[in-house]
Protein backbone atom coordinates (compact mmCIF):
# COMPACT_ATOMS: atom_id res chain seq x y z
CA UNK A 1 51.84 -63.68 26.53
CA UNK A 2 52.29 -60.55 24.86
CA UNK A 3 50.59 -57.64 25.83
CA UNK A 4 46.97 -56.61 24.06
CA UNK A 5 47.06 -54.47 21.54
CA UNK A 6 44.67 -51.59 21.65
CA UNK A 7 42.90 -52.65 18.72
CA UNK A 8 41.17 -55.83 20.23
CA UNK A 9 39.08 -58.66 17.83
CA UNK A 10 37.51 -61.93 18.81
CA UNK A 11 35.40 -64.64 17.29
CA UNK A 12 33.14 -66.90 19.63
CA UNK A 13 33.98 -70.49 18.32
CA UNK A 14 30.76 -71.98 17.81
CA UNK A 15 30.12 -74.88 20.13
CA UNK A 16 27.52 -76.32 18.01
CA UNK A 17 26.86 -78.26 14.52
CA UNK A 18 26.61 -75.20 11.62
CA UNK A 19 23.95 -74.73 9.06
CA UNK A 20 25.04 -76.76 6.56
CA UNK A 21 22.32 -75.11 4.11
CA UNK A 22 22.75 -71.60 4.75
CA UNK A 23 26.47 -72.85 4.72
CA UNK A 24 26.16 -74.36 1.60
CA UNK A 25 24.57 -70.83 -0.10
CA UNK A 26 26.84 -68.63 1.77
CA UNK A 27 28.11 -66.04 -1.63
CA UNK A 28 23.85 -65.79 -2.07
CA UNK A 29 22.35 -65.44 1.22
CA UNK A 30 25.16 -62.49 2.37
CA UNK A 31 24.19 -61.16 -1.13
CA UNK A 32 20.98 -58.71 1.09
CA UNK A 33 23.20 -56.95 4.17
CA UNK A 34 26.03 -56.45 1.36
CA UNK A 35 23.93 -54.53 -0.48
CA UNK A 36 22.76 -52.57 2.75
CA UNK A 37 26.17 -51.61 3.74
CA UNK A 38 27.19 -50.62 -0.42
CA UNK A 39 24.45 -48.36 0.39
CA UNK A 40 25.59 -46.32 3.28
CA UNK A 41 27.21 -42.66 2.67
CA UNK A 42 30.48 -43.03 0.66
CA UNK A 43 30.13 -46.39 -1.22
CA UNK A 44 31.65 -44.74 -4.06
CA UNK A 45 34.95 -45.32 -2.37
CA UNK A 46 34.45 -48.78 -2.65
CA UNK A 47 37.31 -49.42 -4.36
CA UNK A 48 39.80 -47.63 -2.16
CA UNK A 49 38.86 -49.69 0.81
CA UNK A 50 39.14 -53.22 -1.90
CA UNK A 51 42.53 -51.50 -2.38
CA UNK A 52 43.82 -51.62 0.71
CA UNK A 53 42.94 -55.00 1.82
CA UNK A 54 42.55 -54.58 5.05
CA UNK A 55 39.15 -55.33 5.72
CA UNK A 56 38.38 -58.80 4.69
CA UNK A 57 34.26 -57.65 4.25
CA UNK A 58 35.60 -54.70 2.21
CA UNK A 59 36.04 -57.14 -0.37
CA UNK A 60 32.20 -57.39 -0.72
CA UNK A 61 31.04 -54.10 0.25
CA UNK A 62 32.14 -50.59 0.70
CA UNK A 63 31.27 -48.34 2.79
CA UNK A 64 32.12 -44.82 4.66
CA UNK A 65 34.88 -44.84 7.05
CA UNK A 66 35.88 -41.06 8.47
CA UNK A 67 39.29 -40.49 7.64
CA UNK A 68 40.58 -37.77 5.80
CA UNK A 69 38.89 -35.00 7.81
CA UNK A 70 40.46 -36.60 11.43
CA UNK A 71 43.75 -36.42 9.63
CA UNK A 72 43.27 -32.81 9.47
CA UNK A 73 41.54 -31.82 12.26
CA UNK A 74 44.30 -34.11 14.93
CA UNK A 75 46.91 -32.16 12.38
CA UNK A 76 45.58 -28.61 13.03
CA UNK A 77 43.15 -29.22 16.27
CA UNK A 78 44.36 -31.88 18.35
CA UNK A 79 40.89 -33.30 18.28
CA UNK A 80 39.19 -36.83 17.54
CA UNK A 81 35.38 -36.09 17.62
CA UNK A 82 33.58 -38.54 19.44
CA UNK A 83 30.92 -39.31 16.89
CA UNK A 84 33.43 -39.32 14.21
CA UNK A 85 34.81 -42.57 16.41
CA UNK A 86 31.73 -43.83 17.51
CA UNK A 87 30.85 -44.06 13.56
CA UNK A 88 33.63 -45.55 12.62
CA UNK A 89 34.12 -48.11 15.43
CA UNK A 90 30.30 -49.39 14.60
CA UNK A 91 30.57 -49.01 11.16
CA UNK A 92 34.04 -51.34 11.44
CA UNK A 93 31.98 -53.87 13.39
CA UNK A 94 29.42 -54.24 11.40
CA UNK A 95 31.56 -55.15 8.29
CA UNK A 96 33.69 -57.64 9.97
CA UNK A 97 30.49 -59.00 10.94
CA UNK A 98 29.71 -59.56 7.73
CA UNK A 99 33.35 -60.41 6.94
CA UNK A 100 32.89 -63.65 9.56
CA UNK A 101 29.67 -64.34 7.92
CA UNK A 102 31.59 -65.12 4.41
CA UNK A 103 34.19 -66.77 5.91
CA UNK A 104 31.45 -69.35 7.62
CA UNK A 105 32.83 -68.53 10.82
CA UNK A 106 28.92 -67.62 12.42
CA UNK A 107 25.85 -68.93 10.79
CA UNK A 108 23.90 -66.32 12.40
CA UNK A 109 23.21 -63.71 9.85
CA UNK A 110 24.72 -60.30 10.55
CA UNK A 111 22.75 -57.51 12.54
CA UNK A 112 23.37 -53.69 11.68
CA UNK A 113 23.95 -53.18 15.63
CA UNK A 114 24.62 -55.89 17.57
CA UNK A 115 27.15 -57.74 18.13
CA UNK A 116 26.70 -61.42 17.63
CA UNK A 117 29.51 -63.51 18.17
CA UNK A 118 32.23 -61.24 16.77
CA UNK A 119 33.92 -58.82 19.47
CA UNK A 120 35.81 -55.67 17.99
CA UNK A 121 36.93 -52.68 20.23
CA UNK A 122 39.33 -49.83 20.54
CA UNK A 123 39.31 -47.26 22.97
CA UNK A 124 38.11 -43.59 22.49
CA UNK A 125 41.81 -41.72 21.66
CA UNK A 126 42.81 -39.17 23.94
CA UNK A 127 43.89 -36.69 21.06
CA UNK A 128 46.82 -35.27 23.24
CA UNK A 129 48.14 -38.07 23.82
CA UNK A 130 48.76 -38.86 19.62
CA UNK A 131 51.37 -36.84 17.66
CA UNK A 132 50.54 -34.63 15.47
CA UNK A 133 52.28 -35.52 12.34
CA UNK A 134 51.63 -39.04 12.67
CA UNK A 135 48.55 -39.34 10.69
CA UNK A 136 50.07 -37.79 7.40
CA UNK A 137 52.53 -40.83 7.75
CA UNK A 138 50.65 -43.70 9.22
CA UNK A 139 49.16 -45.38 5.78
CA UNK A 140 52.93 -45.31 4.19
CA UNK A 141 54.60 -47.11 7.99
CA UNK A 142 51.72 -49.76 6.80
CA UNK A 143 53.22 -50.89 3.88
CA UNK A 144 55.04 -53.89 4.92
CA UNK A 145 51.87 -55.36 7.07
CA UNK A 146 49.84 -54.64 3.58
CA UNK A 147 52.34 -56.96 1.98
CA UNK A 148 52.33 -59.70 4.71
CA UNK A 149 48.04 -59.50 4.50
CA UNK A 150 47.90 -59.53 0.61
CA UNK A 151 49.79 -63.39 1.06
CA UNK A 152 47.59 -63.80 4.51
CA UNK A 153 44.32 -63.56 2.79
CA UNK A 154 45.21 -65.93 -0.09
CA UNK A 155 45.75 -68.11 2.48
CA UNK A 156 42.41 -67.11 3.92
CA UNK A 157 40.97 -67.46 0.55
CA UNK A 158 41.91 -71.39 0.30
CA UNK A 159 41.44 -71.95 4.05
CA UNK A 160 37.65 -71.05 3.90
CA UNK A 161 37.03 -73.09 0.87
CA UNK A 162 38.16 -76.11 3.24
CA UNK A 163 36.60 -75.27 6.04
CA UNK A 164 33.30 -75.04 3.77
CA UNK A 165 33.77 -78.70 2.80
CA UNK A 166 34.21 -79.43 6.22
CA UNK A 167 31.14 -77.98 7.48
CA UNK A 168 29.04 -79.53 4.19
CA UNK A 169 30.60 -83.01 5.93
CA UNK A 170 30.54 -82.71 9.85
CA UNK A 171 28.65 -79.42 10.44
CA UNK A 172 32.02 -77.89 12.72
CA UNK A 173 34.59 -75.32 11.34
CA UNK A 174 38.62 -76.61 12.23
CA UNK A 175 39.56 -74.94 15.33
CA UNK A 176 42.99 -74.34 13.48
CA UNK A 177 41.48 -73.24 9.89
CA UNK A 178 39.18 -70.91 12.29
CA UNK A 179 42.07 -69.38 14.91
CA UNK A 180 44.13 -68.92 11.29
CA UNK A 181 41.25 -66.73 9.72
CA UNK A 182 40.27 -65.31 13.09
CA UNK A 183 43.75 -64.20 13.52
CA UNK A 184 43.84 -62.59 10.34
CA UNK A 185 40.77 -60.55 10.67
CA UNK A 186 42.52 -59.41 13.72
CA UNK A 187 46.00 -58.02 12.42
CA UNK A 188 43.70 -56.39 9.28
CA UNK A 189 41.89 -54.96 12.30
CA UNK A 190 45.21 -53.70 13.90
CA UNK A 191 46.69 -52.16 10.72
CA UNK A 192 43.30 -50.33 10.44
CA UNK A 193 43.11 -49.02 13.53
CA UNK A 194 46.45 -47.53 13.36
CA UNK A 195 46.86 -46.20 9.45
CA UNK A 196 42.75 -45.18 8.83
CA UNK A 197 40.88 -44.60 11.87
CA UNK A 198 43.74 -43.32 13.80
CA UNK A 199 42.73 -44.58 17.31
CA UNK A 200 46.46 -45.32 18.50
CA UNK A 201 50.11 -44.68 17.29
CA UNK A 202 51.45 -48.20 18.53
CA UNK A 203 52.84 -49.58 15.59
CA UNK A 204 50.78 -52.98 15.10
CA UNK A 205 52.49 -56.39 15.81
CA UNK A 206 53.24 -58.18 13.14
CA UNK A 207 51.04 -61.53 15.07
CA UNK A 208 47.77 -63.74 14.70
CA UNK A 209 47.57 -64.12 18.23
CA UNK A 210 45.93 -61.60 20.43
């Protein structure tokens, strides 16, 4: 197996038969937290975040993420403020939550705080240990993973629509239409880590798998 990235995401599979009515509503019955997190300091940039992609709850909501002022303060202070990670690590958790919500993934309805079924994590950045430079750079290294997660999410797009019929029939999500979405999720995650929050300079693999 490959070695972990340092950007880590995982999905519980759920073991169980689905809500096939709250399955059957999903685009409505998100409709509440989604407006919760479009509330939160900085929706207005909404539309940078649906830009990028990267997030697959993005698409839905928008939402603050702390990036421009770590660029310049690792640039001219060698510093990552720990409440400027804590916010953003939370903040990312909470809208994949909602992101594995959409894509039926959990029937549970997302919590602002805890953390369900869906497992994201990257480790507080020693700020010595990143180069300097690297943050002015990072979004524009991205560009070909943007490219392969534009196609991946179309693919996502179709792949939830049959795992909702599949639910609607049996009540269980496809392992393999789930591991597929899951995975994706996870290399947005990756990409996101390293171009916008900044937490590592690893460049991300370009894999599903963990």
């Amino acid at each position: 197996m490959p070695p972990s990235y340092p950007v880590t995401f995982s999905v519980d599979y759920p073991e169980r038969q689905l809500n096939r009515l709250t399955t059957f509503f999903r685009i409505f019955t998100v409709i509440p937290i989604a407006i919760v997190a479009a509330l939160l300091p900085g929706s207005e940039i909404a539309a940078n975040a649906e830009g990028t992609g990267l997030a697959f709850s993005s698409v839905f909501v928008g939402a603050s993420f702390i990036v421009f002022p770590i660029v310049l303060i690792l640039l001219f202070r060698k510093k990552y403020p720990r409440w400027w990670y804590d916010w953003n690590l939370e903040l990312l958790r909470f809208l994949n939550r909602i992101g594995v919500y959409v894509a039926l993934m959990d029937d549970e309805y997302p919590s602002t705080d805890e953390q369900q079924a869906v497992h994201l994590d990257f480790a507080y950045p020693d700020a010595e240990q990143l180069q300097r430079g690297m943050p002015l750079v990072k979004w524009l290294l991205a560009i070909p993973h943007y490219i392969v997660l534009f196609f991946l999410y179309i693919g996502v797009f179709f792949a939830v629509i049959g795992a909702w019929f599949a639910i609607l029939f049996t009540g269980r999500y496809p392992r393999g239409i789930f591991k597929f979405v899951e995975g994706t999720i996870r290399w947005s995650n990756r990409v996101y880590g390293y171009a916008f929050t900044l937490v590592t300079d690893e460049y991300p693999p370009f894999r599903l798998s963990p």
